[in-house]
N, C-alpha and C. Protein backbone atom coordinates (compact mmCIF):
# COMPACT_ATOMS: atom_id res chain seq x y z
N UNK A 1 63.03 -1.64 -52.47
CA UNK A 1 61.77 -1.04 -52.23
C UNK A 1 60.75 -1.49 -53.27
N UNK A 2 61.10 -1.20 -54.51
CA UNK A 2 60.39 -2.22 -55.30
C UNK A 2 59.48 -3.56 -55.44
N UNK A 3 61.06 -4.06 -54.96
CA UNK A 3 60.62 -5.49 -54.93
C UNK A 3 59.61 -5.77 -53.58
N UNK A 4 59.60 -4.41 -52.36
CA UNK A 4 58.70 -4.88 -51.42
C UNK A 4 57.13 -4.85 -52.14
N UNK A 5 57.22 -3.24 -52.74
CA UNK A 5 55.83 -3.22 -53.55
C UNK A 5 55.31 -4.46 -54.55
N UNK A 6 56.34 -5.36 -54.77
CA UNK A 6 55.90 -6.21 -56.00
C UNK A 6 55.02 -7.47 -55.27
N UNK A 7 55.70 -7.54 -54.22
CA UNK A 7 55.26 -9.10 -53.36
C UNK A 7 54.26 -8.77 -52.53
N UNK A 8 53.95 -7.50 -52.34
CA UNK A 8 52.60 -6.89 -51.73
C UNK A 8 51.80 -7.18 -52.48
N UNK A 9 51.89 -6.69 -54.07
CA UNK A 9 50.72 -6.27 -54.73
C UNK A 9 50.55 -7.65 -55.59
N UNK A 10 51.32 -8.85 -55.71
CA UNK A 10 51.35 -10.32 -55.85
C UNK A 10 50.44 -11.51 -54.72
N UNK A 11 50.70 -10.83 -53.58
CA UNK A 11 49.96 -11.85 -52.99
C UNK A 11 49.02 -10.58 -51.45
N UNK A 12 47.98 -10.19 -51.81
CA UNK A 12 47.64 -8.79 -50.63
C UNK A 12 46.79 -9.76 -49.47
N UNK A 13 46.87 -11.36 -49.50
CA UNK A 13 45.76 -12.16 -48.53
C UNK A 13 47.23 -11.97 -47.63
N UNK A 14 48.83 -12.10 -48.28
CA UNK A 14 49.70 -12.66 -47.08
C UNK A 14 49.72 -11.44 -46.43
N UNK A 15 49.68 -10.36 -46.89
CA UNK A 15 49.58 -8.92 -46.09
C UNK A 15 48.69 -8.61 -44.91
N UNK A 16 47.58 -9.32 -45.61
CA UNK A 16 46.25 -9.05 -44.56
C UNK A 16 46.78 -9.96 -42.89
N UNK A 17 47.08 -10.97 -43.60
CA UNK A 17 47.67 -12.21 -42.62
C UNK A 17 48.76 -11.81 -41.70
N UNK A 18 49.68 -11.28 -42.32
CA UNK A 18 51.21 -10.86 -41.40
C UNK A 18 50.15 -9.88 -40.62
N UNK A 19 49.58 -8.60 -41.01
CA UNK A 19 49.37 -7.50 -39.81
C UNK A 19 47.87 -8.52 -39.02
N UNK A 20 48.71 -9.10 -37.80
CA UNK A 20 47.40 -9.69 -36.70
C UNK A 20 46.88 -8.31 -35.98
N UNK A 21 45.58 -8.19 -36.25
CA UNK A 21 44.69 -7.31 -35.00
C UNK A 21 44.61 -8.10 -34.10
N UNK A 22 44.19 -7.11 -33.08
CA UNK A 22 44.64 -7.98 -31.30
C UNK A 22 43.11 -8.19 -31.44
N UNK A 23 43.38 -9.23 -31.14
CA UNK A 23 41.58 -9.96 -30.31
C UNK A 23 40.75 -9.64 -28.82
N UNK A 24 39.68 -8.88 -29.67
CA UNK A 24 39.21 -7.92 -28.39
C UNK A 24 38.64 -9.51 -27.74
N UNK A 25 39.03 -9.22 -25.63
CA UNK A 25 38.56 -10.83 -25.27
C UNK A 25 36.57 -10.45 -25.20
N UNK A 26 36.47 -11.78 -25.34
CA UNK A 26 34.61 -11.48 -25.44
C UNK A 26 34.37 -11.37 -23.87
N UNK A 27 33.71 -10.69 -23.63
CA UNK A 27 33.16 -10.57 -22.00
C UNK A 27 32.41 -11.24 -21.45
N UNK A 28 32.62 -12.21 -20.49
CA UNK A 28 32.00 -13.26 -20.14
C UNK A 28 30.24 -12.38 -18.98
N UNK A 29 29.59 -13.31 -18.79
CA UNK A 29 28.28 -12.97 -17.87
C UNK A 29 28.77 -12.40 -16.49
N UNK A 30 30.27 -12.95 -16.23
CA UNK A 30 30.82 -12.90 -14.89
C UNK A 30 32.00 -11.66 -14.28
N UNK A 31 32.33 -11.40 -16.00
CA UNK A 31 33.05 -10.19 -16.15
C UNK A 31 32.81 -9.01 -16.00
N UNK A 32 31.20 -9.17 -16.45
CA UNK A 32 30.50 -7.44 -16.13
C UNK A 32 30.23 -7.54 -14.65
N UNK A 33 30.75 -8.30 -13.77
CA UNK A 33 30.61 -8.05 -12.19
C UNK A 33 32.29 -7.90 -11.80
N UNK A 34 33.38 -7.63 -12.69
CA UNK A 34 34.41 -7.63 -12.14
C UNK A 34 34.63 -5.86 -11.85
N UNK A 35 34.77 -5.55 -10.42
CA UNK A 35 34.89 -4.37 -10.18
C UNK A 35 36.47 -3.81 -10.10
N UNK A 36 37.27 -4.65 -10.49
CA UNK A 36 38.64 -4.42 -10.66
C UNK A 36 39.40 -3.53 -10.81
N UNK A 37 38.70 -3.02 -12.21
CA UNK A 37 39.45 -2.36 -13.19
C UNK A 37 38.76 -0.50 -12.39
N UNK A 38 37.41 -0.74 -12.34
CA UNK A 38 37.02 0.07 -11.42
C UNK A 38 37.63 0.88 -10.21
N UNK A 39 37.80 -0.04 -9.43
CA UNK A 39 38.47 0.34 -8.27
C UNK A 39 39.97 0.75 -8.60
N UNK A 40 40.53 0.25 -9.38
CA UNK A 40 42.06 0.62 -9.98
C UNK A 40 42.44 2.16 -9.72
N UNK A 41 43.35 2.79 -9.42
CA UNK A 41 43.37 3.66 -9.26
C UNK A 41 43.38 5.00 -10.45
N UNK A 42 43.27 4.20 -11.92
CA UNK A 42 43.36 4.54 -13.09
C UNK A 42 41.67 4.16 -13.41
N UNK A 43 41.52 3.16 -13.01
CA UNK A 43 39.94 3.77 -12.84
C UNK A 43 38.95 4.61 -12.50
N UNK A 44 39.41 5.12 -11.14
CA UNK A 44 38.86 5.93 -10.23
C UNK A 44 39.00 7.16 -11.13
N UNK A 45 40.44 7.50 -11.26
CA UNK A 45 40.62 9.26 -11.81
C UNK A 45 40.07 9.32 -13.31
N UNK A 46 39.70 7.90 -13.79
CA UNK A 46 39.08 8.04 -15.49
C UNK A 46 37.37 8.32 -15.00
N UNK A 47 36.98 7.26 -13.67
CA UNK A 47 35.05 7.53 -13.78
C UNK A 47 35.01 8.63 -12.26
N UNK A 48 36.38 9.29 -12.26
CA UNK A 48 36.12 10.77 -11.21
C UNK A 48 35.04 11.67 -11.35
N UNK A 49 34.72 12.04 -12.62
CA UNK A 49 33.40 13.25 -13.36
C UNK A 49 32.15 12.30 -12.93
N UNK A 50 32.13 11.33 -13.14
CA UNK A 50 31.05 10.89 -13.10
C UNK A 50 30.26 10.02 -11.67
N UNK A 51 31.44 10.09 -10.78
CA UNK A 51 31.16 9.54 -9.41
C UNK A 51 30.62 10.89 -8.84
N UNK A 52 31.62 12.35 -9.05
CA UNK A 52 31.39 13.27 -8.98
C UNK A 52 29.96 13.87 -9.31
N UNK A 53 29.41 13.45 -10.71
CA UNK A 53 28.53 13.66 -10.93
C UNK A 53 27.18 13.36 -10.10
N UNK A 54 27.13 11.83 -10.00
CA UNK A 54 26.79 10.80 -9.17
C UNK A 54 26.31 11.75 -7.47
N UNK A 55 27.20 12.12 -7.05
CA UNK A 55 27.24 12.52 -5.57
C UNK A 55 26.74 14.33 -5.76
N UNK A 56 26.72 14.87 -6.81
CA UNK A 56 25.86 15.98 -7.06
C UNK A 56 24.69 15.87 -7.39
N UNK A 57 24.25 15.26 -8.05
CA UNK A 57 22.92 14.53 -8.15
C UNK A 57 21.66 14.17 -6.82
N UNK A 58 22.98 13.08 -6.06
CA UNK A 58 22.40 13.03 -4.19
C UNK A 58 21.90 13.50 -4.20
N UNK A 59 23.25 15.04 -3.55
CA UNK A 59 22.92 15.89 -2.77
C UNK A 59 21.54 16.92 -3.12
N UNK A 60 21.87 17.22 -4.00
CA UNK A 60 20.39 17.90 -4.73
C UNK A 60 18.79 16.70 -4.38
N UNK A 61 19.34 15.53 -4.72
CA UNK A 61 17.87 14.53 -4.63
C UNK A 61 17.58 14.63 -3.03
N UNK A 62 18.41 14.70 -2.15
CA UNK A 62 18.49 14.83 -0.83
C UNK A 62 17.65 16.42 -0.46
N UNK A 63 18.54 17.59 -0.99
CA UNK A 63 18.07 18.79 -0.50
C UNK A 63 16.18 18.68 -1.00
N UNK A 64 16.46 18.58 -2.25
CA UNK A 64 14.28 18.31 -2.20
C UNK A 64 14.03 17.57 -1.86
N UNK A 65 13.81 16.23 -1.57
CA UNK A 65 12.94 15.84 -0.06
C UNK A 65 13.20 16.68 1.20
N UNK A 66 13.84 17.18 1.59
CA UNK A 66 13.99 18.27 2.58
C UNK A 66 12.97 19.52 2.07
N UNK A 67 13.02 19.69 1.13
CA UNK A 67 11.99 21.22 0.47
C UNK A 67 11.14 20.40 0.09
N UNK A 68 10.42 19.67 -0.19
CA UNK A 68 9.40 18.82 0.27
C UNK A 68 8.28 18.94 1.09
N UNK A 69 9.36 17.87 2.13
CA UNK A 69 8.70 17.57 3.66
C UNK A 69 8.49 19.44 4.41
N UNK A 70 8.94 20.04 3.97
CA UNK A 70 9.13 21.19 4.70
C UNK A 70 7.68 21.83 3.76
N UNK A 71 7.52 21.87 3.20
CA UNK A 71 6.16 22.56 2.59
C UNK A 71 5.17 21.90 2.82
N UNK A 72 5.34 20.47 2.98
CA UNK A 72 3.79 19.83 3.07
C UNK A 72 3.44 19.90 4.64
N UNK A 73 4.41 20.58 5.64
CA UNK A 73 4.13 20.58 7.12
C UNK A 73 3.58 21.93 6.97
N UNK A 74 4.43 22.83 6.34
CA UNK A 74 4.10 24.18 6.33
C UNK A 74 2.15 24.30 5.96
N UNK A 75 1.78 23.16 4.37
CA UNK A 75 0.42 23.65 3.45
C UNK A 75 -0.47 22.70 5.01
N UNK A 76 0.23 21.90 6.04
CA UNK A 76 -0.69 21.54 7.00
C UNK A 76 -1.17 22.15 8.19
N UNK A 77 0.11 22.88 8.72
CA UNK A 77 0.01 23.86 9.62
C UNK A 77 -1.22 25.03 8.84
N UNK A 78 -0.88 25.86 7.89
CA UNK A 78 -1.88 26.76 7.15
C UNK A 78 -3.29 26.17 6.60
N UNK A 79 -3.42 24.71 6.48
CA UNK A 79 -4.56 24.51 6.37
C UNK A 79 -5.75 24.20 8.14
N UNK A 80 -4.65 23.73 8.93
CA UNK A 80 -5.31 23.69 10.26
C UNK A 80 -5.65 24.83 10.66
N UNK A 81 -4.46 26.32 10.97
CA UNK A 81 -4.78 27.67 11.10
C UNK A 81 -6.28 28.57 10.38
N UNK A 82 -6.21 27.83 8.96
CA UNK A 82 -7.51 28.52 7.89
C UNK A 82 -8.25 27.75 8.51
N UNK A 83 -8.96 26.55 8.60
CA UNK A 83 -10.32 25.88 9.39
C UNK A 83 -10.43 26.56 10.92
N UNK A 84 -9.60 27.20 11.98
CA UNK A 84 -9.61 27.88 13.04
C UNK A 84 -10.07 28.68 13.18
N UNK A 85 -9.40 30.17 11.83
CA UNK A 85 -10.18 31.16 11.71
C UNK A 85 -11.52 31.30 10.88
N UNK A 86 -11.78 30.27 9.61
CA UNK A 86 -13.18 30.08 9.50
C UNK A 86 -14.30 29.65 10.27
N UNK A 87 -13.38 28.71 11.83
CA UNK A 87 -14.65 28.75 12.53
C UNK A 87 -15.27 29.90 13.43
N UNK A 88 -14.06 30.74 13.58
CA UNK A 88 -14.04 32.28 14.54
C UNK A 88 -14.99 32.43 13.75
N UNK A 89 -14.61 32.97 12.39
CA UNK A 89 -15.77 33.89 11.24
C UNK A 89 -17.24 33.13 11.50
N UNK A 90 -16.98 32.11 11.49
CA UNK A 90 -18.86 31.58 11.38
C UNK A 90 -19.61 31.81 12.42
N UNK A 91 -18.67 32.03 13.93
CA UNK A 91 -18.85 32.08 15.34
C UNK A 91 -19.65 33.30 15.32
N UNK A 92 -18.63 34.23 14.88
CA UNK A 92 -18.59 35.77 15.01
C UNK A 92 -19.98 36.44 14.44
N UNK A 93 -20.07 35.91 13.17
CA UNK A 93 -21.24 36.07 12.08
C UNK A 93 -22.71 35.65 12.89
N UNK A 94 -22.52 34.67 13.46
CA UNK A 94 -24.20 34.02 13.53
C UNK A 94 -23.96 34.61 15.48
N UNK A 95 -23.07 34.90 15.71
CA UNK A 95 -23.42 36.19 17.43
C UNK A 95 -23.76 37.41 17.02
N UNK A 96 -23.32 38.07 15.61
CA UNK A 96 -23.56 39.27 15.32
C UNK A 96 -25.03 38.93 14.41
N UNK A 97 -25.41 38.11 14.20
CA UNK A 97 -26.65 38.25 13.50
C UNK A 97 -27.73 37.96 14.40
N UNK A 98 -27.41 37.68 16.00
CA UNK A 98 -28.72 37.31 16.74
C UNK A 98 -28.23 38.46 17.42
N UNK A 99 -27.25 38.82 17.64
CA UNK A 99 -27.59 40.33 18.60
C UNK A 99 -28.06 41.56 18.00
N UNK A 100 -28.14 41.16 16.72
CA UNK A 100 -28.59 42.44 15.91
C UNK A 100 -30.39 42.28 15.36
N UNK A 101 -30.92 41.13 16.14
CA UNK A 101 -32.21 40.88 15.43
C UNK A 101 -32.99 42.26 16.42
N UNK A 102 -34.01 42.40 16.18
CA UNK A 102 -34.82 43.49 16.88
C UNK A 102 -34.93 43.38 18.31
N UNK A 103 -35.66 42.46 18.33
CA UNK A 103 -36.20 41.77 19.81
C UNK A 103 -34.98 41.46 20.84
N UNK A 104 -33.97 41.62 20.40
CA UNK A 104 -32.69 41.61 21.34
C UNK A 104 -31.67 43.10 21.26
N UNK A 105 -31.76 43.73 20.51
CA UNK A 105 -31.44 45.62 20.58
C UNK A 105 -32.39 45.53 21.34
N UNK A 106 -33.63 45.40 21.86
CA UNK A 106 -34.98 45.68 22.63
C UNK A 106 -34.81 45.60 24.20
N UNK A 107 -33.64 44.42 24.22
CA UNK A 107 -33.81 43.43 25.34
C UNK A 107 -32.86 44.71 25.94
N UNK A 108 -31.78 44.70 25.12
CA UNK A 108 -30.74 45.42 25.69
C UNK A 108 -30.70 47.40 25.97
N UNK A 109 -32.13 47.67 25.23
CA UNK A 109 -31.93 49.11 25.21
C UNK A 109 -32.61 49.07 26.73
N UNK A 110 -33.79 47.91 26.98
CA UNK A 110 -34.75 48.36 28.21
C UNK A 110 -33.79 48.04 29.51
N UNK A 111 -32.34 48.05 29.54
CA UNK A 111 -32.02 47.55 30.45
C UNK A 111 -31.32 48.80 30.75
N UNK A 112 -30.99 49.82 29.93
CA UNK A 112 -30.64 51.01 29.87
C UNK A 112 -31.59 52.20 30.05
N UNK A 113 -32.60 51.72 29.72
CA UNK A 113 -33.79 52.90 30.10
C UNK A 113 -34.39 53.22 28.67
N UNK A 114 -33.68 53.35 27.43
CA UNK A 114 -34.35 53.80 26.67
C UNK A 114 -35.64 52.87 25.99
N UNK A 115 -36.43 53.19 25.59
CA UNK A 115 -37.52 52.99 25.25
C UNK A 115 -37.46 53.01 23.95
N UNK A 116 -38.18 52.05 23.08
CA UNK A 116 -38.50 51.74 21.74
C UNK A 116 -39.51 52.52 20.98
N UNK A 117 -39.09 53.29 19.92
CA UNK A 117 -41.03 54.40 19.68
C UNK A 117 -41.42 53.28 18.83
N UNK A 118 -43.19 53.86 19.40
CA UNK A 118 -43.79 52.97 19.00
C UNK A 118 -44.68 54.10 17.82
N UNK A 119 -44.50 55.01 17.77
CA UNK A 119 -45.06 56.03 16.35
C UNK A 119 -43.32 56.46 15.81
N UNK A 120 -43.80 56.60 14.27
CA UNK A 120 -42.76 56.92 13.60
C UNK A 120 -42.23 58.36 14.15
N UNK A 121 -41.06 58.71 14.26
CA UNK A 121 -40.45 59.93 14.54
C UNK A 121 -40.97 61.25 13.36
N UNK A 122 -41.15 62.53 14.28
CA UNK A 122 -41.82 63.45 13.36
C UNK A 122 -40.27 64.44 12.74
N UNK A 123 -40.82 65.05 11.33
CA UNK A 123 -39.96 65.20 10.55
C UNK A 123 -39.85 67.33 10.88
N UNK A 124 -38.56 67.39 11.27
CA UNK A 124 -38.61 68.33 11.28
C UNK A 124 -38.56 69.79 10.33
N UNK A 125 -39.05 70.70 9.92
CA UNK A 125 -38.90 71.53 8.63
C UNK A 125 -38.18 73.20 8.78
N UNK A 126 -37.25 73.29 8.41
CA UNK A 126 -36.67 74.63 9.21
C UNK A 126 -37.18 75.60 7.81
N UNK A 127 -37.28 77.21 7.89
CA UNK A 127 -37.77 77.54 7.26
C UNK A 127 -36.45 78.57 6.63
N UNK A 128 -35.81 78.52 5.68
CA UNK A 128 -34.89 79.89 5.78
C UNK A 128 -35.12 81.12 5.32
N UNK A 129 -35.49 82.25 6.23
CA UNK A 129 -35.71 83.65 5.65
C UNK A 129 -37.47 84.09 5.96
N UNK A 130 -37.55 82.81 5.48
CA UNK A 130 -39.17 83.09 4.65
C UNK A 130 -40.54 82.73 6.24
């Protein structure tokens, strides 16, 4: 045992030398297209979370364009409906402001019989007691 420590600590380059590290291979331009190791079935169950992940992601990117398209039909439908009933209102407004001018209550009372006074109405005074 000794003598192993002695020839270690005599020459530490042959030490470095005997233990070879494995040579990581360099990855060629053509290698990062090898889907191999991928598809492997030890591939699959190692990038499972993340295919997983992958396909939760979709589905969610999928469900909003669906909640989306579904609101911008909805803010079109409610904006066509609001220009419909603002045109009722404007309709409604300018029939109720010419049937209410004088000269047309006039048109319509003489067709009924009543008559328009033409002196102000007299004020009546009740007296109590006195």
């Amino acid at each position: 045992m000794k003598e192993e420590q002695n020839t270690l600590m005599q020459n530490p380059s042959e030490q470095i030398s005997s233990e070879k590290k494995p040579r990581r291979k360099k990855k060629s331009f053509m290698g990062l297209f090898d889907i191999g190791n991928f598809v492997s079935y030890e591939g699959m169950v190692r990038n499972l979370p993340f295919i997983l992940f992958l396909a939760v992601i979709g589905i969610i990117y999928i469900w909003n364009e669906h909640q989306v398209e579904k609101t911008i039909i909805e803010t079109a439908r409610i904006e066509k409906e609001m220009k419909k009933l603002n045109w009722e209102f404007t309709t409604s407004k300018s029939e109720l402001e010419y049937s209410s001018k004088m000269s047309e209550v006039a048109r319509i009372l003489d067709q009924t019989g009543i008559q328009i006074l033409r002196v102000p109405p007299k004020k009546i005074v009740v007296n109590n007691g006195n």
